[in-house]
C-alpha atoms as a PDB file:
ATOM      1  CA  UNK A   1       0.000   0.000   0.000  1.00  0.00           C
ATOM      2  CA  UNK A   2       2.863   2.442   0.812  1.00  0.00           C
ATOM      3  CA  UNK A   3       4.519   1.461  -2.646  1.00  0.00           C
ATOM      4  CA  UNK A   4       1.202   2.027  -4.299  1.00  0.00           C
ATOM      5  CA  UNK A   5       0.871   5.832  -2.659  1.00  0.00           C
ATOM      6  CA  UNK A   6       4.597   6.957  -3.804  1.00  0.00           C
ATOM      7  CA  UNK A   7       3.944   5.434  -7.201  1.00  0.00           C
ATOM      8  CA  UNK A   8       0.741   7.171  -7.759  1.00  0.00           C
ATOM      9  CA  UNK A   9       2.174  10.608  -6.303  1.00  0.00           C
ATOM     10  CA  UNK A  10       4.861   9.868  -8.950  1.00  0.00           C
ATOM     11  CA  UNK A  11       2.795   9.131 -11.835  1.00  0.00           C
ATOM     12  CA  UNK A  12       0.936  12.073 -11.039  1.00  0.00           C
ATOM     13  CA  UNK A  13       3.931  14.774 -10.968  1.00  0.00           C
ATOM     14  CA  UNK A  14       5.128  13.387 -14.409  1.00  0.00           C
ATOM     15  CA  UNK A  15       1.996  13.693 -15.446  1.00  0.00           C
ATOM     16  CA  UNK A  16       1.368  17.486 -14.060  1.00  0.00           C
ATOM     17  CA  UNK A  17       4.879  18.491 -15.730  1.00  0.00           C
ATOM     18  CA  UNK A  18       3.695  17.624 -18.787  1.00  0.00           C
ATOM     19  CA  UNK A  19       0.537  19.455 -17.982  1.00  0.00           C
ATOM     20  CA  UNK A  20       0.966  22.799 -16.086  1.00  0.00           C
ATOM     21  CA  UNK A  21       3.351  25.374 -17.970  1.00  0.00           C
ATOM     22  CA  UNK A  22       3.987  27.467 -14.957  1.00  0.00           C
ATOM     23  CA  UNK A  23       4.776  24.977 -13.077  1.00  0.00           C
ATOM     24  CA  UNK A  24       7.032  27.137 -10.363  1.00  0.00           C
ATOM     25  CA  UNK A  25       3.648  28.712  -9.472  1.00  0.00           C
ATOM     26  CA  UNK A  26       1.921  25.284  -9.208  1.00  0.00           C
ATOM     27  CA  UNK A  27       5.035  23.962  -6.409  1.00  0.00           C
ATOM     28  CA  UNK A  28       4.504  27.041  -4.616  1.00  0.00           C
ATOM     29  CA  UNK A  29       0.759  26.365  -4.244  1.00  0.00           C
ATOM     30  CA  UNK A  30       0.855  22.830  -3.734  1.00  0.00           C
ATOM     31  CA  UNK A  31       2.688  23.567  -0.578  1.00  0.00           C
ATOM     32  CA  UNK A  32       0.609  26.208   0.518  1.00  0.00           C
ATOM     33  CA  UNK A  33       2.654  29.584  -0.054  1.00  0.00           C
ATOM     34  CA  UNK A  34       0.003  31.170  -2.056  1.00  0.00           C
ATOM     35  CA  UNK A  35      -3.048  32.816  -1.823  1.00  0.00           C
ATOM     36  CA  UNK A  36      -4.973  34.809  -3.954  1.00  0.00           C
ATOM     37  CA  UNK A  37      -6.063  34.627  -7.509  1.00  0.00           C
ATOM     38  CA  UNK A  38      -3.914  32.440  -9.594  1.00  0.00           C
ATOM     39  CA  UNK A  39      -3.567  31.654 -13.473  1.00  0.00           C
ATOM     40  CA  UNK A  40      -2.261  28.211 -14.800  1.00  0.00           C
ATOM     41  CA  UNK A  41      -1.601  28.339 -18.080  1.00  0.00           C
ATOM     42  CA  UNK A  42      -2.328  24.236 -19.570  1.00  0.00           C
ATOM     43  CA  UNK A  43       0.196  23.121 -22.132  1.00  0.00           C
ATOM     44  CA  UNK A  44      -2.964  21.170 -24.447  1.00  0.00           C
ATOM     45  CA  UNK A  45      -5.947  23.102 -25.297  1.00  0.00           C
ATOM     46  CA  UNK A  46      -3.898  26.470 -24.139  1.00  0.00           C
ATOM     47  CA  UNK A  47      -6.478  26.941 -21.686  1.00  0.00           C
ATOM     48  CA  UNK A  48      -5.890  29.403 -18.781  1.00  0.00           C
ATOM     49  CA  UNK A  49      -7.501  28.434 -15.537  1.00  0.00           C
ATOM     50  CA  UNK A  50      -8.281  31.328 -12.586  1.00  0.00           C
ATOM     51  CA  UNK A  51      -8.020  29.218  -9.421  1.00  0.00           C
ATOM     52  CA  UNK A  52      -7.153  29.974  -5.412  1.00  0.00           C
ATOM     53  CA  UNK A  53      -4.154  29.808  -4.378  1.00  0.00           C
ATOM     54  CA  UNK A  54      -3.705  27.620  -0.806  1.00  0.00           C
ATOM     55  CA  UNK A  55      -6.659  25.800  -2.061  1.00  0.00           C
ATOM     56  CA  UNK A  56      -7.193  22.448  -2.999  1.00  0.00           C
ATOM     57  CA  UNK A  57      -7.709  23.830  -7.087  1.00  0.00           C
ATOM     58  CA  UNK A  58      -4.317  22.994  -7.957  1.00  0.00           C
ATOM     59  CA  UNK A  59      -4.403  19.247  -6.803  1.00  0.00           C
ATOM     60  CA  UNK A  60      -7.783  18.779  -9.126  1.00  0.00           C
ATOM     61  CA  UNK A  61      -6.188  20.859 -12.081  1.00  0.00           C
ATOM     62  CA  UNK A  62      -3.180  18.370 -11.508  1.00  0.00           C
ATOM     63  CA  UNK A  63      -4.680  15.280 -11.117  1.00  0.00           C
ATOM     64  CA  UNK A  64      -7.953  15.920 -14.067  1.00  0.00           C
ATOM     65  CA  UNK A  65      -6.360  17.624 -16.322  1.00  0.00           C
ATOM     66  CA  UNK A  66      -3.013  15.207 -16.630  1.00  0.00           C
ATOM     67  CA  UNK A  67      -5.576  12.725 -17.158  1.00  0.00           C
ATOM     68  CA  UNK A  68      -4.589  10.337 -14.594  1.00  0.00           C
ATOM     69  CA  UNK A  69      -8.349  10.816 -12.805  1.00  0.00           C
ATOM     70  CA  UNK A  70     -10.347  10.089 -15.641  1.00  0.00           C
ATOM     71  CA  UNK A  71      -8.545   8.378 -18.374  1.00  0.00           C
ATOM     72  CA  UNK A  72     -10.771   8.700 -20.997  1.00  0.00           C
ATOM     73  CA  UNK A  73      -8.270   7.062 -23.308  1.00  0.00           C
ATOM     74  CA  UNK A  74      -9.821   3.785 -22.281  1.00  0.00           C
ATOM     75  CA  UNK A  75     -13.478   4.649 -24.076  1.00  0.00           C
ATOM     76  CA  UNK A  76     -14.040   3.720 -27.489  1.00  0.00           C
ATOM     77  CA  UNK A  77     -14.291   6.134 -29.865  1.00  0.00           C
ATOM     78  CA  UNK A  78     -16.959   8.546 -29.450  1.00  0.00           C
ATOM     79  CA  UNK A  79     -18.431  11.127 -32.170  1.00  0.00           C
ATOM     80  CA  UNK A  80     -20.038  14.160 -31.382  1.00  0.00           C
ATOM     81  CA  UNK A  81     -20.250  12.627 -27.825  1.00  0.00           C
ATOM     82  CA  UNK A  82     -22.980  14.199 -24.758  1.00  0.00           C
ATOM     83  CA  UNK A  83     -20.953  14.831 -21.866  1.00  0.00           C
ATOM     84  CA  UNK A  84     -22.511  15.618 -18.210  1.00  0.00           C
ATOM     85  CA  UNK A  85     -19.683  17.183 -15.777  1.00  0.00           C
ATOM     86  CA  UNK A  86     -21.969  16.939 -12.726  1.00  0.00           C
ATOM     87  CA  UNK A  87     -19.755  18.518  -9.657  1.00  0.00           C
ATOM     88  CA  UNK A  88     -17.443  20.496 -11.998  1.00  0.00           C
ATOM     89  CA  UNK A  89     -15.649  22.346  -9.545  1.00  0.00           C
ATOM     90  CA  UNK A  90     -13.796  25.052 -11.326  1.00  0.00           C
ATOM     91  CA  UNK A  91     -14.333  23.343 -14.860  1.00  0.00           C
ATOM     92  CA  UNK A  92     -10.955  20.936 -14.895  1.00  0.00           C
ATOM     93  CA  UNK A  93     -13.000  18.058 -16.409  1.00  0.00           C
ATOM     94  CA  UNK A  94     -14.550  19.945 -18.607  1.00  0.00           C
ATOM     95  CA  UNK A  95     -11.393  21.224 -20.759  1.00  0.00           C
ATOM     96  CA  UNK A  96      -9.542  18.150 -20.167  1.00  0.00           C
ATOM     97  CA  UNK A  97     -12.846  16.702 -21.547  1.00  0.00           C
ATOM     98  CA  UNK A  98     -13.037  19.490 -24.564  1.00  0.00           C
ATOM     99  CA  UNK A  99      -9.287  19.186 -25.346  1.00  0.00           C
ATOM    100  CA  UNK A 100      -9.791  15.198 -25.686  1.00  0.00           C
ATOM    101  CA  UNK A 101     -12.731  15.954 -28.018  1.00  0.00           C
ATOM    102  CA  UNK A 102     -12.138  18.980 -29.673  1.00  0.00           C
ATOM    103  CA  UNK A 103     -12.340  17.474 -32.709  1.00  0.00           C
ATOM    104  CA  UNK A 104     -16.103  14.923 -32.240  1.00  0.00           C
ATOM    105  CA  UNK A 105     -18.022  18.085 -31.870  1.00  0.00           C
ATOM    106  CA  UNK A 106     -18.523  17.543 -28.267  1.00  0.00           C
ATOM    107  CA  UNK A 107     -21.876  18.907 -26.264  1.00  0.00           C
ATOM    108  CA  UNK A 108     -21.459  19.198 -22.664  1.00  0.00           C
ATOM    109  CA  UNK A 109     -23.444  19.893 -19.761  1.00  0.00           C
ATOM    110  CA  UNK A 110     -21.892  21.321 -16.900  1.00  0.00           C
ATOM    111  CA  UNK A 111     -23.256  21.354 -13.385  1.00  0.00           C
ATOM    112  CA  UNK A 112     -21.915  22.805  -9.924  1.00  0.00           C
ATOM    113  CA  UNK A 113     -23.714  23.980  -7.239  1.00  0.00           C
ATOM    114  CA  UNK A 114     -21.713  25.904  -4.687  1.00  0.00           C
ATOM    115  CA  UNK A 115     -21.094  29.471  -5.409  1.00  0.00           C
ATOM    116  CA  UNK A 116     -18.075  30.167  -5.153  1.00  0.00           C
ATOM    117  CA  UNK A 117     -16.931  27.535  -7.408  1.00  0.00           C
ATOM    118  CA  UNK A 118     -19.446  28.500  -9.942  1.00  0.00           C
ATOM    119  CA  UNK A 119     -18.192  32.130  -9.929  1.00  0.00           C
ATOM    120  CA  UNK A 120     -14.597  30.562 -11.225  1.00  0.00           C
ATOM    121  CA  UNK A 121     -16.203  28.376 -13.369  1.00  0.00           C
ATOM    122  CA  UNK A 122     -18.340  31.010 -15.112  1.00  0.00           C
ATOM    123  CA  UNK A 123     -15.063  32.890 -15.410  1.00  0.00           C
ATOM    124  CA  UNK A 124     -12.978  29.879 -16.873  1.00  0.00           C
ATOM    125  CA  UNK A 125     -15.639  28.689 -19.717  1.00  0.00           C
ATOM    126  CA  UNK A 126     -16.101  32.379 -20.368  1.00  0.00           C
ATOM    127  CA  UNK A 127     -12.621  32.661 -21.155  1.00  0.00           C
ATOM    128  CA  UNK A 128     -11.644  29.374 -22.825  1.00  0.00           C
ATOM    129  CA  UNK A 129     -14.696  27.963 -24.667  1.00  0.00           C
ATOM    130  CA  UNK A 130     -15.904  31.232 -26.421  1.00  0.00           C
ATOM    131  CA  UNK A 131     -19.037  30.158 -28.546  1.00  0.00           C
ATOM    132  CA  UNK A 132     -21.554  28.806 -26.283  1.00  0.00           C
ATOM    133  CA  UNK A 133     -23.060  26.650 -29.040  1.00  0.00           C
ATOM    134  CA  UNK A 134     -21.746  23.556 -27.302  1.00  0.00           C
ATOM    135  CA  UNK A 135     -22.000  23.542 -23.824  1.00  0.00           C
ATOM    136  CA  UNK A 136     -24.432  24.176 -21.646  1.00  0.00           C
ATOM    137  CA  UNK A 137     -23.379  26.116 -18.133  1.00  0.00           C
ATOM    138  CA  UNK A 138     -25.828  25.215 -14.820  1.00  0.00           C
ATOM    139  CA  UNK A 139     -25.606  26.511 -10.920  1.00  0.00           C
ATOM    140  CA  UNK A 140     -27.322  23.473  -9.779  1.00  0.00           C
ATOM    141  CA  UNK A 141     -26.279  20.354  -8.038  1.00  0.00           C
ATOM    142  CA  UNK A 142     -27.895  17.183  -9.736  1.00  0.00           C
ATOM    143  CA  UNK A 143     -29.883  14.699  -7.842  1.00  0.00           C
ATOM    144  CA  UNK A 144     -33.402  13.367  -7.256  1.00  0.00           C
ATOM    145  CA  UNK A 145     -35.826  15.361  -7.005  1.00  0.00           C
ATOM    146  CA  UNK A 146     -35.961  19.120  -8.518  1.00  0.00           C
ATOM    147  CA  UNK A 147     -36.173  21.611  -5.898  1.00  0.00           C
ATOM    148  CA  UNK A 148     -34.240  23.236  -3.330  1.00  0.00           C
ATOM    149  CA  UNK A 149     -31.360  21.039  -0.484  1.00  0.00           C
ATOM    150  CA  UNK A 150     -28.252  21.792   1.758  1.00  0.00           C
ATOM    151  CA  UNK A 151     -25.191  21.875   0.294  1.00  0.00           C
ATOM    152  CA  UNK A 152     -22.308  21.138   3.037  1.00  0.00           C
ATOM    153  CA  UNK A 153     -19.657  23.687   2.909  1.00  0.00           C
ATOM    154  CA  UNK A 154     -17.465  22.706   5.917  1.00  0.00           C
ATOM    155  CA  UNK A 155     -14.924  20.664   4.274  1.00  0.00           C
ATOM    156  CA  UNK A 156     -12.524  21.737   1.224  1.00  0.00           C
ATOM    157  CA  UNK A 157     -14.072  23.269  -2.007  1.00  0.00           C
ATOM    158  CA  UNK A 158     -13.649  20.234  -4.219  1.00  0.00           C
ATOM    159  CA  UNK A 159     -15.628  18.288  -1.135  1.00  0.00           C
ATOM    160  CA  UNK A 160     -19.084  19.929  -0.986  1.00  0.00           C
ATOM    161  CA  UNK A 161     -22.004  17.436  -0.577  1.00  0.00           C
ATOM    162  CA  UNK A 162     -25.513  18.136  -0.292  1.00  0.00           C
ATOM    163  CA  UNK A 163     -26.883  16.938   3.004  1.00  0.00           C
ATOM    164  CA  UNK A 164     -30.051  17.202   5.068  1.00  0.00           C
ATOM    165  CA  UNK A 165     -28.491  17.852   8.443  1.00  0.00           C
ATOM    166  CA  UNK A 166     -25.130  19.549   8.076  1.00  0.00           C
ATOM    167  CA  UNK A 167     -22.912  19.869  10.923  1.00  0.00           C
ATOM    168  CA  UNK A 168     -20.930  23.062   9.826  1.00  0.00           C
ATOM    169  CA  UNK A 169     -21.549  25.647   7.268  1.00  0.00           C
ATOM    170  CA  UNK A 170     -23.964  25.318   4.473  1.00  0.00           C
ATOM    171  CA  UNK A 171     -25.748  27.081   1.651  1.00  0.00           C
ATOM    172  CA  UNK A 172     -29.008  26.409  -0.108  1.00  0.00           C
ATOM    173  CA  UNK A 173     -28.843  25.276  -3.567  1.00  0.00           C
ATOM    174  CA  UNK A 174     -30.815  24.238  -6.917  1.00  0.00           C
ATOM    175  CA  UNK A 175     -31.351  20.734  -7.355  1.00  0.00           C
ATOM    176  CA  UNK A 176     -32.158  19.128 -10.743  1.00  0.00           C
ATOM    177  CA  UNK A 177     -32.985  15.745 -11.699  1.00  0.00           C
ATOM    178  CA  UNK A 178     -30.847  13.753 -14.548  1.00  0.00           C
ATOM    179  CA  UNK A 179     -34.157  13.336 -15.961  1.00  0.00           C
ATOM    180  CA  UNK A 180     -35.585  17.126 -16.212  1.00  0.00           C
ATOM    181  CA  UNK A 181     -32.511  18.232 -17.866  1.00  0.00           C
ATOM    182  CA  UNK A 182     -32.503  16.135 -20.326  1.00  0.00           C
ATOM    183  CA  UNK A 183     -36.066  16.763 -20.638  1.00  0.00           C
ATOM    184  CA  UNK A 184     -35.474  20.593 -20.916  1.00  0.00           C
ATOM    185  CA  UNK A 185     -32.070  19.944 -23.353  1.00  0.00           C
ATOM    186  CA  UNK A 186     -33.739  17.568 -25.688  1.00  0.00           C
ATOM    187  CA  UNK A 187     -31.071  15.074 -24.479  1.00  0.00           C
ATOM    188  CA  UNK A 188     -31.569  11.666 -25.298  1.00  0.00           C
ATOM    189  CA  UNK A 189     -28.722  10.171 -24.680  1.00  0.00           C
ATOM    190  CA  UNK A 190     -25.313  10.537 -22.281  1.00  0.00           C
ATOM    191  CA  UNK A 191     -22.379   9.220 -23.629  1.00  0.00           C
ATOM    192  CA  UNK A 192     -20.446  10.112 -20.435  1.00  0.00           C
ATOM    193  CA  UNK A 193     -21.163  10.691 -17.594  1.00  0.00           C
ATOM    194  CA  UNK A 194     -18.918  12.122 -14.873  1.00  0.00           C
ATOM    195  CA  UNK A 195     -20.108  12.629 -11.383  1.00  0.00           C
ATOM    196  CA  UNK A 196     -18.182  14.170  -8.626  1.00  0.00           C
ATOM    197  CA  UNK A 197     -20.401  14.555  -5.577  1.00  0.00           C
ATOM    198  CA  UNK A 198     -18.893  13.350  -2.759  1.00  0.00           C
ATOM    199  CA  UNK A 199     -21.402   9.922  -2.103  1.00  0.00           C
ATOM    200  CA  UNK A 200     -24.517  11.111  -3.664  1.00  0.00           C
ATOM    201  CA  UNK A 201     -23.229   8.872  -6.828  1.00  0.00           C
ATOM    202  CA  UNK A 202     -24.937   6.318  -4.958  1.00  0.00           C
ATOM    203  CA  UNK A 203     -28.471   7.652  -4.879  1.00  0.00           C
ATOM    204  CA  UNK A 204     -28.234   9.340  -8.001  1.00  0.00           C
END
Protein backbone atom coordinates (compact mmCIF):
# COMPACT_ATOMS: atom_id res chain seq x y z
CA UNK A 1 0.00 0.00 0.00
CA UNK A 2 2.86 2.44 0.81
CA UNK A 3 4.52 1.46 -2.65
CA UNK A 4 1.20 2.03 -4.30
CA UNK A 5 0.87 5.83 -2.66
CA UNK A 6 4.60 6.96 -3.80
CA UNK A 7 3.94 5.43 -7.20
CA UNK A 8 0.74 7.17 -7.76
CA UNK A 9 2.17 10.61 -6.30
CA UNK A 10 4.86 9.87 -8.95
CA UNK A 11 2.80 9.13 -11.83
CA UNK A 12 0.94 12.07 -11.04
CA UNK A 13 3.93 14.77 -10.97
CA UNK A 14 5.13 13.39 -14.41
CA UNK A 15 2.00 13.69 -15.45
CA UNK A 16 1.37 17.49 -14.06
CA UNK A 17 4.88 18.49 -15.73
CA UNK A 18 3.70 17.62 -18.79
CA UNK A 19 0.54 19.46 -17.98
CA UNK A 20 0.97 22.80 -16.09
CA UNK A 21 3.35 25.37 -17.97
CA UNK A 22 3.99 27.47 -14.96
CA UNK A 23 4.78 24.98 -13.08
CA UNK A 24 7.03 27.14 -10.36
CA UNK A 25 3.65 28.71 -9.47
CA UNK A 26 1.92 25.28 -9.21
CA UNK A 27 5.04 23.96 -6.41
CA UNK A 28 4.50 27.04 -4.62
CA UNK A 29 0.76 26.37 -4.24
CA UNK A 30 0.86 22.83 -3.73
CA UNK A 31 2.69 23.57 -0.58
CA UNK A 32 0.61 26.21 0.52
CA UNK A 33 2.65 29.58 -0.05
CA UNK A 34 0.00 31.17 -2.06
CA UNK A 35 -3.05 32.82 -1.82
CA UNK A 36 -4.97 34.81 -3.95
CA UNK A 37 -6.06 34.63 -7.51
CA UNK A 38 -3.91 32.44 -9.59
CA UNK A 39 -3.57 31.65 -13.47
CA UNK A 40 -2.26 28.21 -14.80
CA UNK A 41 -1.60 28.34 -18.08
CA UNK A 42 -2.33 24.24 -19.57
CA UNK A 43 0.20 23.12 -22.13
CA UNK A 44 -2.96 21.17 -24.45
CA UNK A 45 -5.95 23.10 -25.30
CA UNK A 46 -3.90 26.47 -24.14
CA UNK A 47 -6.48 26.94 -21.69
CA UNK A 48 -5.89 29.40 -18.78
CA UNK A 49 -7.50 28.43 -15.54
CA UNK A 50 -8.28 31.33 -12.59
CA UNK A 51 -8.02 29.22 -9.42
CA UNK A 52 -7.15 29.97 -5.41
CA UNK A 53 -4.15 29.81 -4.38
CA UNK A 54 -3.70 27.62 -0.81
CA UNK A 55 -6.66 25.80 -2.06
CA UNK A 56 -7.19 22.45 -3.00
CA UNK A 57 -7.71 23.83 -7.09
CA UNK A 58 -4.32 22.99 -7.96
CA UNK A 59 -4.40 19.25 -6.80
CA UNK A 60 -7.78 18.78 -9.13
CA UNK A 61 -6.19 20.86 -12.08
CA UNK A 62 -3.18 18.37 -11.51
CA UNK A 63 -4.68 15.28 -11.12
CA UNK A 64 -7.95 15.92 -14.07
CA UNK A 65 -6.36 17.62 -16.32
CA UNK A 66 -3.01 15.21 -16.63
CA UNK A 67 -5.58 12.72 -17.16
CA UNK A 68 -4.59 10.34 -14.59
CA UNK A 69 -8.35 10.82 -12.81
CA UNK A 70 -10.35 10.09 -15.64
CA UNK A 71 -8.54 8.38 -18.37
CA UNK A 72 -10.77 8.70 -21.00
CA UNK A 73 -8.27 7.06 -23.31
CA UNK A 74 -9.82 3.79 -22.28
CA UNK A 75 -13.48 4.65 -24.08
CA UNK A 76 -14.04 3.72 -27.49
CA UNK A 77 -14.29 6.13 -29.87
CA UNK A 78 -16.96 8.55 -29.45
CA UNK A 79 -18.43 11.13 -32.17
CA UNK A 80 -20.04 14.16 -31.38
CA UNK A 81 -20.25 12.63 -27.83
CA UNK A 82 -22.98 14.20 -24.76
CA UNK A 83 -20.95 14.83 -21.87
CA UNK A 84 -22.51 15.62 -18.21
CA UNK A 85 -19.68 17.18 -15.78
CA UNK A 86 -21.97 16.94 -12.73
CA UNK A 87 -19.75 18.52 -9.66
CA UNK A 88 -17.44 20.50 -12.00
CA UNK A 89 -15.65 22.35 -9.54
CA UNK A 90 -13.80 25.05 -11.33
CA UNK A 91 -14.33 23.34 -14.86
CA UNK A 92 -10.96 20.94 -14.90
CA UNK A 93 -13.00 18.06 -16.41
CA UNK A 94 -14.55 19.94 -18.61
CA UNK A 95 -11.39 21.22 -20.76
CA UNK A 96 -9.54 18.15 -20.17
CA UNK A 97 -12.85 16.70 -21.55
CA UNK A 98 -13.04 19.49 -24.56
CA UNK A 99 -9.29 19.19 -25.35
CA UNK A 100 -9.79 15.20 -25.69
CA UNK A 101 -12.73 15.95 -28.02
CA UNK A 102 -12.14 18.98 -29.67
CA UNK A 103 -12.34 17.47 -32.71
CA UNK A 104 -16.10 14.92 -32.24
CA UNK A 105 -18.02 18.08 -31.87
CA UNK A 106 -18.52 17.54 -28.27
CA UNK A 107 -21.88 18.91 -26.26
CA UNK A 108 -21.46 19.20 -22.66
CA UNK A 109 -23.44 19.89 -19.76
CA UNK A 110 -21.89 21.32 -16.90
CA UNK A 111 -23.26 21.35 -13.38
CA UNK A 112 -21.92 22.80 -9.92
CA UNK A 113 -23.71 23.98 -7.24
CA UNK A 114 -21.71 25.90 -4.69
CA UNK A 115 -21.09 29.47 -5.41
CA UNK A 116 -18.08 30.17 -5.15
CA UNK A 117 -16.93 27.53 -7.41
CA UNK A 118 -19.45 28.50 -9.94
CA UNK A 119 -18.19 32.13 -9.93
CA UNK A 120 -14.60 30.56 -11.23
CA UNK A 121 -16.20 28.38 -13.37
CA UNK A 122 -18.34 31.01 -15.11
CA UNK A 123 -15.06 32.89 -15.41
CA UNK A 124 -12.98 29.88 -16.87
CA UNK A 125 -15.64 28.69 -19.72
CA UNK A 126 -16.10 32.38 -20.37
CA UNK A 127 -12.62 32.66 -21.16
CA UNK A 128 -11.64 29.37 -22.82
CA UNK A 129 -14.70 27.96 -24.67
CA UNK A 130 -15.90 31.23 -26.42
CA UNK A 131 -19.04 30.16 -28.55
CA UNK A 132 -21.55 28.81 -26.28
CA UNK A 133 -23.06 26.65 -29.04
CA UNK A 134 -21.75 23.56 -27.30
CA UNK A 135 -22.00 23.54 -23.82
CA UNK A 136 -24.43 24.18 -21.65
CA UNK A 137 -23.38 26.12 -18.13
CA UNK A 138 -25.83 25.21 -14.82
CA UNK A 139 -25.61 26.51 -10.92
CA UNK A 140 -27.32 23.47 -9.78
CA UNK A 141 -26.28 20.35 -8.04
CA UNK A 142 -27.90 17.18 -9.74
CA UNK A 143 -29.88 14.70 -7.84
CA UNK A 144 -33.40 13.37 -7.26
CA UNK A 145 -35.83 15.36 -7.00
CA UNK A 146 -35.96 19.12 -8.52
CA UNK A 147 -36.17 21.61 -5.90
CA UNK A 148 -34.24 23.24 -3.33
CA UNK A 149 -31.36 21.04 -0.48
CA UNK A 150 -28.25 21.79 1.76
CA UNK A 151 -25.19 21.88 0.29
CA UNK A 152 -22.31 21.14 3.04
CA UNK A 153 -19.66 23.69 2.91
CA UNK A 154 -17.46 22.71 5.92
CA UNK A 155 -14.92 20.66 4.27
CA UNK A 156 -12.52 21.74 1.22
CA UNK A 157 -14.07 23.27 -2.01
CA UNK A 158 -13.65 20.23 -4.22
CA UNK A 159 -15.63 18.29 -1.14
CA UNK A 160 -19.08 19.93 -0.99
CA UNK A 161 -22.00 17.44 -0.58
CA UNK A 162 -25.51 18.14 -0.29
CA UNK A 163 -26.88 16.94 3.00
CA UNK A 164 -30.05 17.20 5.07
CA UNK A 165 -28.49 17.85 8.44
CA UNK A 166 -25.13 19.55 8.08
CA UNK A 167 -22.91 19.87 10.92
CA UNK A 168 -20.93 23.06 9.83
CA UNK A 169 -21.55 25.65 7.27
CA UNK A 170 -23.96 25.32 4.47
CA UNK A 171 -25.75 27.08 1.65
CA UNK A 172 -29.01 26.41 -0.11
CA UNK A 173 -28.84 25.28 -3.57
CA UNK A 174 -30.82 24.24 -6.92
CA UNK A 175 -31.35 20.73 -7.36
CA UNK A 176 -32.16 19.13 -10.74
CA UNK A 177 -32.99 15.75 -11.70
CA UNK A 178 -30.85 13.75 -14.55
CA UNK A 179 -34.16 13.34 -15.96
CA UNK A 180 -35.59 17.13 -16.21
CA UNK A 181 -32.51 18.23 -17.87
CA UNK A 182 -32.50 16.14 -20.33
CA UNK A 183 -36.07 16.76 -20.64
CA UNK A 184 -35.47 20.59 -20.92
CA UNK A 185 -32.07 19.94 -23.35
CA UNK A 186 -33.74 17.57 -25.69
CA UNK A 187 -31.07 15.07 -24.48
CA UNK A 188 -31.57 11.67 -25.30
CA UNK A 189 -28.72 10.17 -24.68
CA UNK A 190 -25.31 10.54 -22.28
CA UNK A 191 -22.38 9.22 -23.63
CA UNK A 192 -20.45 10.11 -20.44
CA UNK A 193 -21.16 10.69 -17.59
CA UNK A 194 -18.92 12.12 -14.87
CA UNK A 195 -20.11 12.63 -11.38
CA UNK A 196 -18.18 14.17 -8.63
CA UNK A 197 -20.40 14.55 -5.58
CA UNK A 198 -18.89 13.35 -2.76
CA UNK A 199 -21.40 9.92 -2.10
CA UNK A 200 -24.52 11.11 -3.66
CA UNK A 201 -23.23 8.87 -6.83
CA UNK A 202 -24.94 6.32 -4.96
CA UNK A 203 -28.47 7.65 -4.88
CA UNK A 204 -28.23 9.34 -8.00
Amino acid sequence: MQFHAVYKKGIVAVKTLQTVKNIGTFLFDYFGLMRGDLEYQIRYGQWKMKARGGTPDCKEIAAVMSGYEYPLRKLPPLERPVIFDVGAHIGSFTFFALAYYRLNNPKLFIFEPNSENFMYLKHNVAANAGERNFYRLYHCAIGTYDGVAKLDTSKGNDAHRLSQNPKGTYELCPVRTLQSVATQEQVTRIDILKLDIEGGEYDL
